[in-house]
N, C-alpha and C. Protein backbone atom coordinates (compact mmCIF):
# COMPACT_ATOMS: atom_id res chain seq x y z
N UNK A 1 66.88 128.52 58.22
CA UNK A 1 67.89 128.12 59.18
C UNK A 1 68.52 129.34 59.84
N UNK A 2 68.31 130.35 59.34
CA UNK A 2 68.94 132.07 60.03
C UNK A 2 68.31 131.93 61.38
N UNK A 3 67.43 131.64 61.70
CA UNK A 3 67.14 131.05 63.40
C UNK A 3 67.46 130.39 64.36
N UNK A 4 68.51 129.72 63.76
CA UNK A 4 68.68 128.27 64.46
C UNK A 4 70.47 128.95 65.27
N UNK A 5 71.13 128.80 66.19
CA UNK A 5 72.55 128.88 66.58
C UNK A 5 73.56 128.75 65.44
N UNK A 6 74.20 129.64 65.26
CA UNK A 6 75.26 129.64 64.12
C UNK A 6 75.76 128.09 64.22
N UNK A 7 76.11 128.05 65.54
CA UNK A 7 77.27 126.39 65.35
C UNK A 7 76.09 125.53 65.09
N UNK A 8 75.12 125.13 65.34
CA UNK A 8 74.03 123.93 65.03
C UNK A 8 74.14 124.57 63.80
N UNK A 9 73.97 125.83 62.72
CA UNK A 9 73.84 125.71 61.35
C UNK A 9 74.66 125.14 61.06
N UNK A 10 75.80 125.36 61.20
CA UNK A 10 76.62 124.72 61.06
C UNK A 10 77.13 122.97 61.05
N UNK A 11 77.00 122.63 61.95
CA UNK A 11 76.32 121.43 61.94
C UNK A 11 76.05 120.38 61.15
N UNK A 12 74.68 121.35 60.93
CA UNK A 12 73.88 120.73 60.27
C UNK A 12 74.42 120.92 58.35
N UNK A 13 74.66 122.02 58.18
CA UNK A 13 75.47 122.11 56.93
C UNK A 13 76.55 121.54 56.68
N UNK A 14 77.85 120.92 57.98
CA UNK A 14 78.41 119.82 57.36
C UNK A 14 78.23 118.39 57.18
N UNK A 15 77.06 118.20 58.00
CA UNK A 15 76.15 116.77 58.22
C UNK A 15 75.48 116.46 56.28
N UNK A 16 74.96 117.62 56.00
CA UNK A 16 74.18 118.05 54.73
C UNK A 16 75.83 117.45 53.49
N UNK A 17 76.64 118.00 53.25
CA UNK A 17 77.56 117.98 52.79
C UNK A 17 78.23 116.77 52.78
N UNK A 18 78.78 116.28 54.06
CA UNK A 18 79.40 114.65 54.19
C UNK A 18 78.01 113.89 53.64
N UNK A 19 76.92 113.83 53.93
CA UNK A 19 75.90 112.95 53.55
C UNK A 19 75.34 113.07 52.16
N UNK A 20 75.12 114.21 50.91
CA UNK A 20 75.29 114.42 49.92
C UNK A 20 73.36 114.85 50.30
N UNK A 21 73.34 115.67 51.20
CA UNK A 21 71.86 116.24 51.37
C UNK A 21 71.50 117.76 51.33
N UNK A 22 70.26 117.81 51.07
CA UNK A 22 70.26 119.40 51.69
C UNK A 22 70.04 119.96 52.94
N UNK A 23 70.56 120.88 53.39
CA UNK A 23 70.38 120.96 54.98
C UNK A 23 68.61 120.86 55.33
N UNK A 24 67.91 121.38 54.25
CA UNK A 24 66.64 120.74 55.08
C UNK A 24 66.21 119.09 55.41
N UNK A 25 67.45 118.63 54.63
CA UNK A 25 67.09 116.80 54.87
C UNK A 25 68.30 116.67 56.03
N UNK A 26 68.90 117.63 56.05
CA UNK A 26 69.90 117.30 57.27
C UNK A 26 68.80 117.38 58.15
N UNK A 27 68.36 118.46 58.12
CA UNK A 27 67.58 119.08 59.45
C UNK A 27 66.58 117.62 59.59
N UNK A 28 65.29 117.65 58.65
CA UNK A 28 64.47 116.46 59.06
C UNK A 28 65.76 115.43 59.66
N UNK A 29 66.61 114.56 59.27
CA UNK A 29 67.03 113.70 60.23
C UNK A 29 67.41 113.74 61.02
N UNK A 30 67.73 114.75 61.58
CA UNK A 30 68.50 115.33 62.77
C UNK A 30 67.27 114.93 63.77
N UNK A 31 66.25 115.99 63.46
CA UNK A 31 65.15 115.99 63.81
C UNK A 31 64.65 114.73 64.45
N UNK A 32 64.57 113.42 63.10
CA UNK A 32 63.75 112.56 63.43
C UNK A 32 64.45 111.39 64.16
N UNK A 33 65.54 111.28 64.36
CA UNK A 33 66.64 110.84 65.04
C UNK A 33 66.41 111.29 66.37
N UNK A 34 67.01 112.61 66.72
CA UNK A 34 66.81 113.28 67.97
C UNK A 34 65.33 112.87 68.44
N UNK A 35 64.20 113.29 67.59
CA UNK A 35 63.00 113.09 68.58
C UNK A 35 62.95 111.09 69.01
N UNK A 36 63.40 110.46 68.14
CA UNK A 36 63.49 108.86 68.14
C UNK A 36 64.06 108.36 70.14
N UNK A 37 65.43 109.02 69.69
CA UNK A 37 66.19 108.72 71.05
C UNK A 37 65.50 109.52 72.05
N UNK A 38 64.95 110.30 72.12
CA UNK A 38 63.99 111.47 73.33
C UNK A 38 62.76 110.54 73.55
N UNK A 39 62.12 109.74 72.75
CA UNK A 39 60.93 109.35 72.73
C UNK A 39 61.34 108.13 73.72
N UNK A 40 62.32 107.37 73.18
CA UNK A 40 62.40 106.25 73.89
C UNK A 40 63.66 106.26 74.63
N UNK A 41 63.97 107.28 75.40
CA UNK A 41 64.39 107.59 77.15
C UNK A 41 63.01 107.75 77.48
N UNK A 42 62.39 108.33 77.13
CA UNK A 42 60.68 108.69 78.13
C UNK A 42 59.62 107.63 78.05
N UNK A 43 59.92 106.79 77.27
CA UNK A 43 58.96 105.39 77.13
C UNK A 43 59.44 105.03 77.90
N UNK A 44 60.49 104.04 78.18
CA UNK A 44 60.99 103.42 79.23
C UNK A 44 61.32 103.74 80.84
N UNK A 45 60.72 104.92 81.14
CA UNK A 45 60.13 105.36 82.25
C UNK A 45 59.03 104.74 82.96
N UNK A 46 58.67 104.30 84.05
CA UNK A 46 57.79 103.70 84.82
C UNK A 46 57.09 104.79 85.51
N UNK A 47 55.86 104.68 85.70
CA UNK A 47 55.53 105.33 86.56
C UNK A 47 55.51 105.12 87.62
N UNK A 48 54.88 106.20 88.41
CA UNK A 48 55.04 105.62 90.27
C UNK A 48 54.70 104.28 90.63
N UNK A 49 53.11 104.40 89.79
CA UNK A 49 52.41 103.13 90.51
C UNK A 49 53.14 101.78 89.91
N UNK A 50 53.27 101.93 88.86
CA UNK A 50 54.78 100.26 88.15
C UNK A 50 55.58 100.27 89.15
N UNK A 51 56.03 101.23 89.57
CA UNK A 51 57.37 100.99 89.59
C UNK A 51 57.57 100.41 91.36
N UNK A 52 56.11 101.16 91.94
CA UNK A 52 55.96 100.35 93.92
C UNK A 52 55.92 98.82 93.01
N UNK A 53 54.71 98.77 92.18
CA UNK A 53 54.27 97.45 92.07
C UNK A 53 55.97 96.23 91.54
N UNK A 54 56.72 97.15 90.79
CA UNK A 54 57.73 96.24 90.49
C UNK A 54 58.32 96.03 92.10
N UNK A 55 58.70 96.91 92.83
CA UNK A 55 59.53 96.99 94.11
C UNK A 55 58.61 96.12 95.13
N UNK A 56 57.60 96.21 95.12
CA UNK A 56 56.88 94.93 95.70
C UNK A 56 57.06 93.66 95.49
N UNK A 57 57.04 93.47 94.40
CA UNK A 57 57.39 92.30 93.58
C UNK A 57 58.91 91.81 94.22
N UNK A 58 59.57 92.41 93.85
CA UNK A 58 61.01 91.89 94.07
C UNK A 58 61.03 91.61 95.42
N UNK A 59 60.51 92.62 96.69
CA UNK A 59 60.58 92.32 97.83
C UNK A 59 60.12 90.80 97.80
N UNK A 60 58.78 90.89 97.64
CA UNK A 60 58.32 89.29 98.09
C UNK A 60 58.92 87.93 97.59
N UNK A 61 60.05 88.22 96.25
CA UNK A 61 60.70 87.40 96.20
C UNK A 61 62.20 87.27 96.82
N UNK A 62 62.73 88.49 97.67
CA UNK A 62 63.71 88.38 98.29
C UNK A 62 63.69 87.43 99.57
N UNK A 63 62.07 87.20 100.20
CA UNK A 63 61.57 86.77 101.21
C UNK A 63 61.44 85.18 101.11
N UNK A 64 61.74 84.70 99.86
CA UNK A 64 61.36 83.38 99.30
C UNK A 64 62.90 82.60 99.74
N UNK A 65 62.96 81.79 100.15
CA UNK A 65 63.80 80.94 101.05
C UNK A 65 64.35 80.35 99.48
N UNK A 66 66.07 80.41 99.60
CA UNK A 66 66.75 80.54 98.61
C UNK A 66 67.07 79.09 97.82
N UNK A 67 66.01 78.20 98.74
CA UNK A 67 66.31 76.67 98.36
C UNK A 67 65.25 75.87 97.66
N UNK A 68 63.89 77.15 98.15
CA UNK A 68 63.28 76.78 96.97
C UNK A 68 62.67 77.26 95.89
N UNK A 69 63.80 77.81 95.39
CA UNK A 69 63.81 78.22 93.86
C UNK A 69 64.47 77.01 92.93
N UNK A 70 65.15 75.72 93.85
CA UNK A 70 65.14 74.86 92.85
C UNK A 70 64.64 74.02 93.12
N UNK A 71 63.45 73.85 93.78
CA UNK A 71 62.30 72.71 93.24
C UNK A 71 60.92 73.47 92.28
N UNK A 72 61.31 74.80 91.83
CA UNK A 72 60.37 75.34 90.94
C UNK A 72 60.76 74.48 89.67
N UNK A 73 59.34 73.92 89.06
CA UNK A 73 59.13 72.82 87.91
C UNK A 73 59.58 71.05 88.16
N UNK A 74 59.47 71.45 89.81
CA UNK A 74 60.41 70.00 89.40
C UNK A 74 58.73 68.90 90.19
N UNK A 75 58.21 68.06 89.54
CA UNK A 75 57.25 67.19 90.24
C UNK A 75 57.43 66.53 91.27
N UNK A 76 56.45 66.50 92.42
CA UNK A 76 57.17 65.92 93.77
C UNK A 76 56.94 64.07 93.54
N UNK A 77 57.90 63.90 94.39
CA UNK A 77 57.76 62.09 93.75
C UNK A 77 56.74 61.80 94.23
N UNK A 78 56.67 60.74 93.13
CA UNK A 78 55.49 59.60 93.46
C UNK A 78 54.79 58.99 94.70
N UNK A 79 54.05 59.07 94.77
CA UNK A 79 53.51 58.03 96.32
C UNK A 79 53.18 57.05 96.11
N UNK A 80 53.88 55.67 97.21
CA UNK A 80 53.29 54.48 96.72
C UNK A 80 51.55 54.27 97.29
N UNK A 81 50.97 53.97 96.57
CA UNK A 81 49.71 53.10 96.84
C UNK A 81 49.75 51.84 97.47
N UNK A 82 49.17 51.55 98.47
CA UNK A 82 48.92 50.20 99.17
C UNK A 82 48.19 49.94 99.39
């Protein structure tokens, strides 16, 4: 840990202490925590091509006439036979 920023040793040595660990188990959770939340900000990233294809998407439903979104599921009536 002589590598690491005095205040992160630090840190991490009172993280070690309140938690009843050794700073190398501080460190791994720190670690595996930090990389956890880093991993999934960057998962939930779209790429270019998602992200036209989502913005496409939405366009063509902004274009959809706002009255009929409530006959979606609904069966059109019956026709009489004669």
């Amino acid at each position: 840990m002589s590598e690491l920023d005095l205040l992160l040793a630090q840190r991490l040595e009172r993280l070690a202490a309140k938690r009843g660990w050794t700073e190398e188990e501080a460190m791994a959770h720190a670690l595996e925590r930090g990389l956890m939340a880093l991993e999934a900000e960057t998962s939930n990233d779209l790429v270019d091509e998602e992200a036209e294809a989502l913005k496409a998407a939405i366009a063509a439903l902004e274009e959809i006439p706002t009255d009929s979104f409530a006959a979606i599921g609904k069966a059109a009536p019956p026709t009489e036979e004669l």
